[in-house]
C-alpha atoms as a PDB file:
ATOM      1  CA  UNK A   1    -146.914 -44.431 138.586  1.00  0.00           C
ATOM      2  CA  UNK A   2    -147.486 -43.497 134.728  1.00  0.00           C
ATOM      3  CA  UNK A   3    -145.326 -40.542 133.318  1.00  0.00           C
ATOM      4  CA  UNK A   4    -148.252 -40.176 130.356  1.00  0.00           C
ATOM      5  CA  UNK A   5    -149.159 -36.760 129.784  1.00  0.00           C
ATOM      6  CA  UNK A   6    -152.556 -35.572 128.887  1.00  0.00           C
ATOM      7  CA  UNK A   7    -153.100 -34.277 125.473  1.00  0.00           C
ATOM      8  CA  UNK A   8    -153.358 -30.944 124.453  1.00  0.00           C
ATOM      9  CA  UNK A   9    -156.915 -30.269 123.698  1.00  0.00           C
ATOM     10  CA  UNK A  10    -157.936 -29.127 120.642  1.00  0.00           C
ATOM     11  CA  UNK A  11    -158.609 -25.702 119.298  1.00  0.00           C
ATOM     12  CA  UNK A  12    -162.008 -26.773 118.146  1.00  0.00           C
ATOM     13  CA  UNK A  13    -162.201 -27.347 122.737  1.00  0.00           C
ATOM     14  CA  UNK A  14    -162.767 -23.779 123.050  1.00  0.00           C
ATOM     15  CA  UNK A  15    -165.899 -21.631 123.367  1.00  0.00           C
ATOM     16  CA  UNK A  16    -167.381 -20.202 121.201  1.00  0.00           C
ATOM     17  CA  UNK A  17    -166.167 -21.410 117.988  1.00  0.00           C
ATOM     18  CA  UNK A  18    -164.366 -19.553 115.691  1.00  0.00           C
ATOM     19  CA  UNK A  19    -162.878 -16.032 115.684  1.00  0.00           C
ATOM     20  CA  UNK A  20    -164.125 -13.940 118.608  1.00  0.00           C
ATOM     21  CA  UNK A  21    -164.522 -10.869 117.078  1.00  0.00           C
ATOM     22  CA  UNK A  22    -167.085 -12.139 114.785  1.00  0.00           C
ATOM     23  CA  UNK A  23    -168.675 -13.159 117.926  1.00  0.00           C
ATOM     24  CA  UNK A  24    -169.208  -9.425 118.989  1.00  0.00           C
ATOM     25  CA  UNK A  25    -170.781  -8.356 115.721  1.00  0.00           C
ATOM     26  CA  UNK A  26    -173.124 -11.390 115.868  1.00  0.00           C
ATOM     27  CA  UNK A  27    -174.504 -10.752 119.279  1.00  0.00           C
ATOM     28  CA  UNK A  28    -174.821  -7.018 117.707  1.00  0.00           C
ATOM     29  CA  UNK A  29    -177.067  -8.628 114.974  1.00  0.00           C
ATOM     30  CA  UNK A  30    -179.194 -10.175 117.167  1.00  0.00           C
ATOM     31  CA  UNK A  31    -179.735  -7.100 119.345  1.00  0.00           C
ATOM     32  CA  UNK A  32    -180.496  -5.243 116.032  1.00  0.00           C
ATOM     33  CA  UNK A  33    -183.151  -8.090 115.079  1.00  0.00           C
ATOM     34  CA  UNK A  34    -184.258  -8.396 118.943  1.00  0.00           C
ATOM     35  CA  UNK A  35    -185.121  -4.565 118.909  1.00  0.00           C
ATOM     36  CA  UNK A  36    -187.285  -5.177 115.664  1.00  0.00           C
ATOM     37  CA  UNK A  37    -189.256  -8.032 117.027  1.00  0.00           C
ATOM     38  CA  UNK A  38    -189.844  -6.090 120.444  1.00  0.00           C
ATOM     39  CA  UNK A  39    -191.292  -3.276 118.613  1.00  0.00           C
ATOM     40  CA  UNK A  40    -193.049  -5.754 116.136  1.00  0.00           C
ATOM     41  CA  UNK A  41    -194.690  -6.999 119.691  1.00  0.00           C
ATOM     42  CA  UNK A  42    -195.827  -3.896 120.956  1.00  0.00           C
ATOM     43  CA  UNK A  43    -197.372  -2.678 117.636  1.00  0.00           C
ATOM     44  CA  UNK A  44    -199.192  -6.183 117.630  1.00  0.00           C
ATOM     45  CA  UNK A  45    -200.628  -5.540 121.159  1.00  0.00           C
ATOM     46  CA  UNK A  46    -201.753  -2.117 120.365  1.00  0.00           C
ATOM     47  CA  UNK A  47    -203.858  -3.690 117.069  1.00  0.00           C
ATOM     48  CA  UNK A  48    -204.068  -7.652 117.589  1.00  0.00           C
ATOM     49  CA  UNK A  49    -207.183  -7.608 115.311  1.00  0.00           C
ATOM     50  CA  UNK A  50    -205.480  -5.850 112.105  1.00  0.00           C
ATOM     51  CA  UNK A  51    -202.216  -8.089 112.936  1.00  0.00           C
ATOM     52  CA  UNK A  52    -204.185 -10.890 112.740  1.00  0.00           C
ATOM     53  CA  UNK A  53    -206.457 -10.630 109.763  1.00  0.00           C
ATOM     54  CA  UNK A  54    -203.107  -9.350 107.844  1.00  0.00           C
ATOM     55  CA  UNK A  55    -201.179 -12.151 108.523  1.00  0.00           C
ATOM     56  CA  UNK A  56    -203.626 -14.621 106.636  1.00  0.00           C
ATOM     57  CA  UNK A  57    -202.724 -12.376 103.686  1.00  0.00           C
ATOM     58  CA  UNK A  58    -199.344 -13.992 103.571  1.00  0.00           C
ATOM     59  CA  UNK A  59    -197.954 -16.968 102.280  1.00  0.00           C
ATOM     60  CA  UNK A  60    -197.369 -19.295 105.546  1.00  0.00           C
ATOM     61  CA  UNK A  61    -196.407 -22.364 103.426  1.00  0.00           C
ATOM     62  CA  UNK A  62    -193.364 -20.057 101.944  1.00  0.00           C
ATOM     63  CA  UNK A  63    -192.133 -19.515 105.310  1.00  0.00           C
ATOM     64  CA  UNK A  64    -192.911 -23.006 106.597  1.00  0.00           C
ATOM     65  CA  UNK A  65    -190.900 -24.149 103.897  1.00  0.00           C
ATOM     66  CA  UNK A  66    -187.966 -21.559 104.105  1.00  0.00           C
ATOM     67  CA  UNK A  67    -187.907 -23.015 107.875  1.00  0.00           C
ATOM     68  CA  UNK A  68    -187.198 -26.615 106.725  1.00  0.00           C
ATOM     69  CA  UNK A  69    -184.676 -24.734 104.165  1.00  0.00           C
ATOM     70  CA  UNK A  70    -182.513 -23.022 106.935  1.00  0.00           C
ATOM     71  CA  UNK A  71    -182.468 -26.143 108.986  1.00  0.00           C
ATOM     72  CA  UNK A  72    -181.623 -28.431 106.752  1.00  0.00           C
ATOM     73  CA  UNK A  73    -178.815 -25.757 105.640  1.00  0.00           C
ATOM     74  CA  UNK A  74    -177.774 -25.635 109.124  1.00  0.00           C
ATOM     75  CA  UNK A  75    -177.439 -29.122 109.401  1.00  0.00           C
ATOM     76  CA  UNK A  76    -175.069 -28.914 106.174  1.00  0.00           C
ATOM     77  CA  UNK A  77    -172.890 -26.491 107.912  1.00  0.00           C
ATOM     78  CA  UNK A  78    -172.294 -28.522 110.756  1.00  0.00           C
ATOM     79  CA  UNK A  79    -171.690 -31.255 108.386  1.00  0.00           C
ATOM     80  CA  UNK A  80    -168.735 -29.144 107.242  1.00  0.00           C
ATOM     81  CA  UNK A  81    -167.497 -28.306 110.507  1.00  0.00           C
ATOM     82  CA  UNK A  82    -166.949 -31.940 111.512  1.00  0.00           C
ATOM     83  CA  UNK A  83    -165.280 -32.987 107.401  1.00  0.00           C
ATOM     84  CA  UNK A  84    -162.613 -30.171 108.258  1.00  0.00           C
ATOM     85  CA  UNK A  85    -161.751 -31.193 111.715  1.00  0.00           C
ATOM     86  CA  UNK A  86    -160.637 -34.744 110.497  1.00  0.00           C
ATOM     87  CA  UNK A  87    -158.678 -33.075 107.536  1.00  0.00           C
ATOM     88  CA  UNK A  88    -161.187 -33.299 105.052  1.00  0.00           C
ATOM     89  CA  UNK A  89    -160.946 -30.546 103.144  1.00  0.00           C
ATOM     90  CA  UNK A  90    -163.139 -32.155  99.825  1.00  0.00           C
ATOM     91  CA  UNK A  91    -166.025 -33.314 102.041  1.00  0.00           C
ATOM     92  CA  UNK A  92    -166.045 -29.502 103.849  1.00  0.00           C
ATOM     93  CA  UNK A  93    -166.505 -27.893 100.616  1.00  0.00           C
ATOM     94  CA  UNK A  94    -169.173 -30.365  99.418  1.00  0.00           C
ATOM     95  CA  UNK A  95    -171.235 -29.644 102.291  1.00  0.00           C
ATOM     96  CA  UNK A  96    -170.435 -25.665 102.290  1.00  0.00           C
ATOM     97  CA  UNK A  97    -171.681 -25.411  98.509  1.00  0.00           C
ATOM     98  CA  UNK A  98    -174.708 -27.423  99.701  1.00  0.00           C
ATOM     99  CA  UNK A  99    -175.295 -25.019 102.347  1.00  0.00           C
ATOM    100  CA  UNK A 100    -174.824 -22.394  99.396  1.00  0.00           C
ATOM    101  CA  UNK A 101    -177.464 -23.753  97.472  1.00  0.00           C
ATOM    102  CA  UNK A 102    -179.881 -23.824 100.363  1.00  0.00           C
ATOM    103  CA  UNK A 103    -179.629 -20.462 100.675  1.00  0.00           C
ATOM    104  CA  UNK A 104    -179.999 -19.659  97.153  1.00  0.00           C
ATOM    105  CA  UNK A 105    -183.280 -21.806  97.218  1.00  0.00           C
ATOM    106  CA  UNK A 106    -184.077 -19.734  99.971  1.00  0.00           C
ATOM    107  CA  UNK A 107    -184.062 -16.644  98.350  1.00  0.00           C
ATOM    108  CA  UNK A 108    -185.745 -17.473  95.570  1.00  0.00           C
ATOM    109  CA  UNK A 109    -188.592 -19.022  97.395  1.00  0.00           C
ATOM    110  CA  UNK A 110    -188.909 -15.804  99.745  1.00  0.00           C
ATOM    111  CA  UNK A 111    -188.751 -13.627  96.097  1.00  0.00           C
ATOM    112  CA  UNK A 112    -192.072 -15.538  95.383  1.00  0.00           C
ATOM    113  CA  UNK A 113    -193.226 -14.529  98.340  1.00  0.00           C
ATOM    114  CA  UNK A 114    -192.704 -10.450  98.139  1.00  0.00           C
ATOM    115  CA  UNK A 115    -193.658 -10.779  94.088  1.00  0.00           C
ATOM    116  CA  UNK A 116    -197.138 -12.281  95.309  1.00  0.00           C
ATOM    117  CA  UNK A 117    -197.157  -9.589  98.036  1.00  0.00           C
ATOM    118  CA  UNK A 118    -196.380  -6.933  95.200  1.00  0.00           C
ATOM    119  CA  UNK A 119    -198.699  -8.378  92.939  1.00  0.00           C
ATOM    120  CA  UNK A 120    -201.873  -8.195  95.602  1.00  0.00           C
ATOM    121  CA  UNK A 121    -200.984  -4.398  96.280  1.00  0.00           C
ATOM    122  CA  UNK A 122    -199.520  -5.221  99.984  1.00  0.00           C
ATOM    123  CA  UNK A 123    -196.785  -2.536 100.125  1.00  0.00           C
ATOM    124  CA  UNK A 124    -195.195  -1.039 103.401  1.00  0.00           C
ATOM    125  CA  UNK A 125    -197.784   1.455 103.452  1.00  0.00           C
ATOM    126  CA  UNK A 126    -200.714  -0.971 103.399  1.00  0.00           C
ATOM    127  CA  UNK A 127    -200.211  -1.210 106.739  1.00  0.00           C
ATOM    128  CA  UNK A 128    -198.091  -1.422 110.599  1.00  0.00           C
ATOM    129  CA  UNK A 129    -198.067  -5.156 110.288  1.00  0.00           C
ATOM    130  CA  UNK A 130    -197.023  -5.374 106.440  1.00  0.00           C
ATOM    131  CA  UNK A 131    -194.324  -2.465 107.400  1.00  0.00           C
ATOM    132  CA  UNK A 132    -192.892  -5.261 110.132  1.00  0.00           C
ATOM    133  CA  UNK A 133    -193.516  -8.009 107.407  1.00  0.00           C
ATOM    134  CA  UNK A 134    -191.890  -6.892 105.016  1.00  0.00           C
ATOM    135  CA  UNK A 135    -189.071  -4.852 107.074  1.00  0.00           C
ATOM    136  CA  UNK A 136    -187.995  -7.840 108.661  1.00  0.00           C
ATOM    137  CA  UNK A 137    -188.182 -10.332 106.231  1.00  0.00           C
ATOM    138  CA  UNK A 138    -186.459  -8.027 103.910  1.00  0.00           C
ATOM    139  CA  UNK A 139    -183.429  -7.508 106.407  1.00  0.00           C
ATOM    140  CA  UNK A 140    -183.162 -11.219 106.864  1.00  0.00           C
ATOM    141  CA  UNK A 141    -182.876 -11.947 103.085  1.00  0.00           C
ATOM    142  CA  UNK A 142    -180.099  -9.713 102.794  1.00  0.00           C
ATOM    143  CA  UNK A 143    -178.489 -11.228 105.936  1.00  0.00           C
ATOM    144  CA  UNK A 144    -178.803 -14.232 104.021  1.00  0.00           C
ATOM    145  CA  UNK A 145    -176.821 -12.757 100.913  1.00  0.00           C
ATOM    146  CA  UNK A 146    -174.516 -11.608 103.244  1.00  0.00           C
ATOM    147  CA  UNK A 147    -174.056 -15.144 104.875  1.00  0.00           C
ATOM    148  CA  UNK A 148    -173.852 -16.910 101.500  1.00  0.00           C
ATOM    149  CA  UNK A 149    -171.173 -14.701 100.416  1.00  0.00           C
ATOM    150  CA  UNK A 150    -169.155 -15.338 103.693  1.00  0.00           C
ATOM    151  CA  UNK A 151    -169.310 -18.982 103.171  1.00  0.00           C
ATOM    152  CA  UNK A 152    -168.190 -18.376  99.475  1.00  0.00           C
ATOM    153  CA  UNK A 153    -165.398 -16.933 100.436  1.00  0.00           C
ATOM    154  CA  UNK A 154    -164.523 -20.071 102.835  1.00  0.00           C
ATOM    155  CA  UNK A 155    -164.950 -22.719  99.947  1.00  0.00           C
ATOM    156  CA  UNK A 156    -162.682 -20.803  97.972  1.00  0.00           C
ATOM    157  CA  UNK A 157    -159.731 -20.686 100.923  1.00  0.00           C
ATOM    158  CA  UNK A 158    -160.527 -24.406 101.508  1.00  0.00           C
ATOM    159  CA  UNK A 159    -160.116 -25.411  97.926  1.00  0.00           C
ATOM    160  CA  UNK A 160    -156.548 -23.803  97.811  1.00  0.00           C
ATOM    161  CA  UNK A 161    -155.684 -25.823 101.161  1.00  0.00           C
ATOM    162  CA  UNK A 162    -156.340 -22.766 103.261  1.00  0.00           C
ATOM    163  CA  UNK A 163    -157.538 -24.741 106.458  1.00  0.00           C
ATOM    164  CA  UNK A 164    -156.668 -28.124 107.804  1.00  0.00           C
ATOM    165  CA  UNK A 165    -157.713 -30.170 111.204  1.00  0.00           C
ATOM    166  CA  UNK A 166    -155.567 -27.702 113.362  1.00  0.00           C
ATOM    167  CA  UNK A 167    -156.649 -24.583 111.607  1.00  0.00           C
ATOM    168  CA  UNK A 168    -160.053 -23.894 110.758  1.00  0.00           C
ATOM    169  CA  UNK A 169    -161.351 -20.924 113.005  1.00  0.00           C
ATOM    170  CA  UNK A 170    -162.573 -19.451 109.486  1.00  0.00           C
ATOM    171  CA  UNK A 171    -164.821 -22.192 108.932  1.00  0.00           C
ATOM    172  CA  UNK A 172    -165.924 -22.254 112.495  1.00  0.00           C
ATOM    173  CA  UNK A 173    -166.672 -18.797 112.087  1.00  0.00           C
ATOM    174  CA  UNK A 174    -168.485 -19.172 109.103  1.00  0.00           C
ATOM    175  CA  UNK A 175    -170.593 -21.685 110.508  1.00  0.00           C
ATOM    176  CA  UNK A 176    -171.114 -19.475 113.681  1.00  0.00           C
ATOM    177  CA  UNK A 177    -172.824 -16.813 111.377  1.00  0.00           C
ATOM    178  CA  UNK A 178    -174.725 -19.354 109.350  1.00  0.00           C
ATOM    179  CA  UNK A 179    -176.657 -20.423 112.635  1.00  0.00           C
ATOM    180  CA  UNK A 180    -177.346 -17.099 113.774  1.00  0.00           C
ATOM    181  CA  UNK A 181    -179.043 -16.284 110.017  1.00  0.00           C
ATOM    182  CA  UNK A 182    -180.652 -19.748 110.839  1.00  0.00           C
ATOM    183  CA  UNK A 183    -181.985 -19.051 114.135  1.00  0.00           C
ATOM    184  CA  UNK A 184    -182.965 -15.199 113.877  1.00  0.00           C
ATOM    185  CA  UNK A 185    -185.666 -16.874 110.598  1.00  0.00           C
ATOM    186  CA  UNK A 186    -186.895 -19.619 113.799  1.00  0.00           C
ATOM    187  CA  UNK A 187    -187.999 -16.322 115.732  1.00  0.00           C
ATOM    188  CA  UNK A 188    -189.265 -14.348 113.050  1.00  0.00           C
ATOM    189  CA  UNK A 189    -191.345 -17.214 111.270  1.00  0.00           C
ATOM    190  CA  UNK A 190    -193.792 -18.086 114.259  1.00  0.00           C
ATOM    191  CA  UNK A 191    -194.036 -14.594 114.994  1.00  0.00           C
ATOM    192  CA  UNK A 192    -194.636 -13.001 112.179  1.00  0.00           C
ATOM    193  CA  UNK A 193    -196.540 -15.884 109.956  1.00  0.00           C
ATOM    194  CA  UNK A 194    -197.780 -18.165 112.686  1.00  0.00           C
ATOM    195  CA  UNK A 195    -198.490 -16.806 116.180  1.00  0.00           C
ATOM    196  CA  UNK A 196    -202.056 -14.868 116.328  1.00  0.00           C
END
């Protein structure tokens, strides 16, 4: 009979990821964002023709592409998640300033998208569906701000050797709030640019 003892798992083993009270204010995010799209729903229902005919008044290839934007930012994120957990602390911040830069394109591309909505007189007041349009959209860029300021503030801990293989809950939890910024735009793209 072996005397070998199992290994200790990992911090990165337990769920969720990163620091749990981060965890609380995300899920308090997404019922902010879930109320909006409820009431979004119900104001469609009541007016399905108006909804409609508005949305074709929007830009759908700007929020197709911010879609591909997000995910492929997402995708950058977890790219830094795994560099850090092997100790790679160069290859993290690489992929956290790409994630950065993502965002910023991001915001620039949906910045075309209220100037052309500005420019063509669409204003809250136009209407109940540009009111959600704009509402939520506008909430989610500066979620995004908010999100690229948090991962900022990683890349500059990790370039001063602030986290390592056995200690990087702060990236984790970066990363955490990075998807949820990632998957509240996969919600509010088909409905409020595609579905009809």
């Amino acid at each position: 009979m072996s005397d070998v003892v199992s290994p200790t798992p990992e911090p990165e083993g337990y769920y969720p990821p990163g620091d749990f009270a981060l965890w609380i204010f995300i899920f308090a995010e997404l019922l902010v964002f879930g109320i909006f799209f409820l009431a979004y729903a119900f104001a469609r229902s009541a007016n399905v023709e108006m909804f409609n005919a508005s949305q074709l008044q929007i830009n759908q290839l700007s929020g197709a592409v911010n879609t591909l934007i997000l995910i492929t930012s997402s995708y950058f994120v977890v790219r830094a998640v795994a560099a850090i957990r092997v100790d790679d602390r160069k290859r993290c911040v690489l992929w956290l300033y790409a994630a950065i830069a993502m965002g910023a394109l991001f915001l620039v591309v949906k910045m075309v998208e209220f100037y052309q909505a500005d420019a063509a007189g669409i204003g809250m007041e136009t209407n109940t569906f540009f009111m959600f349009y704009l509402s939520l959209t506008f909430f989610h860029f500066m979620h995004v701000i908010m999100a690229m300021v948090i991962l900022a503030a990683i890349v500059l801990k990790a370039r001063r050797g602030g986290y390592s293989a056995h200690d990087h809950t702060g990236v984790e939890t970066g990363a955490s709030y990075w998807h949820m910024i990632d998957l509240l735009w996969i919600i509010l793209f088909p409905l409020v640019y595609v579905i009809r």
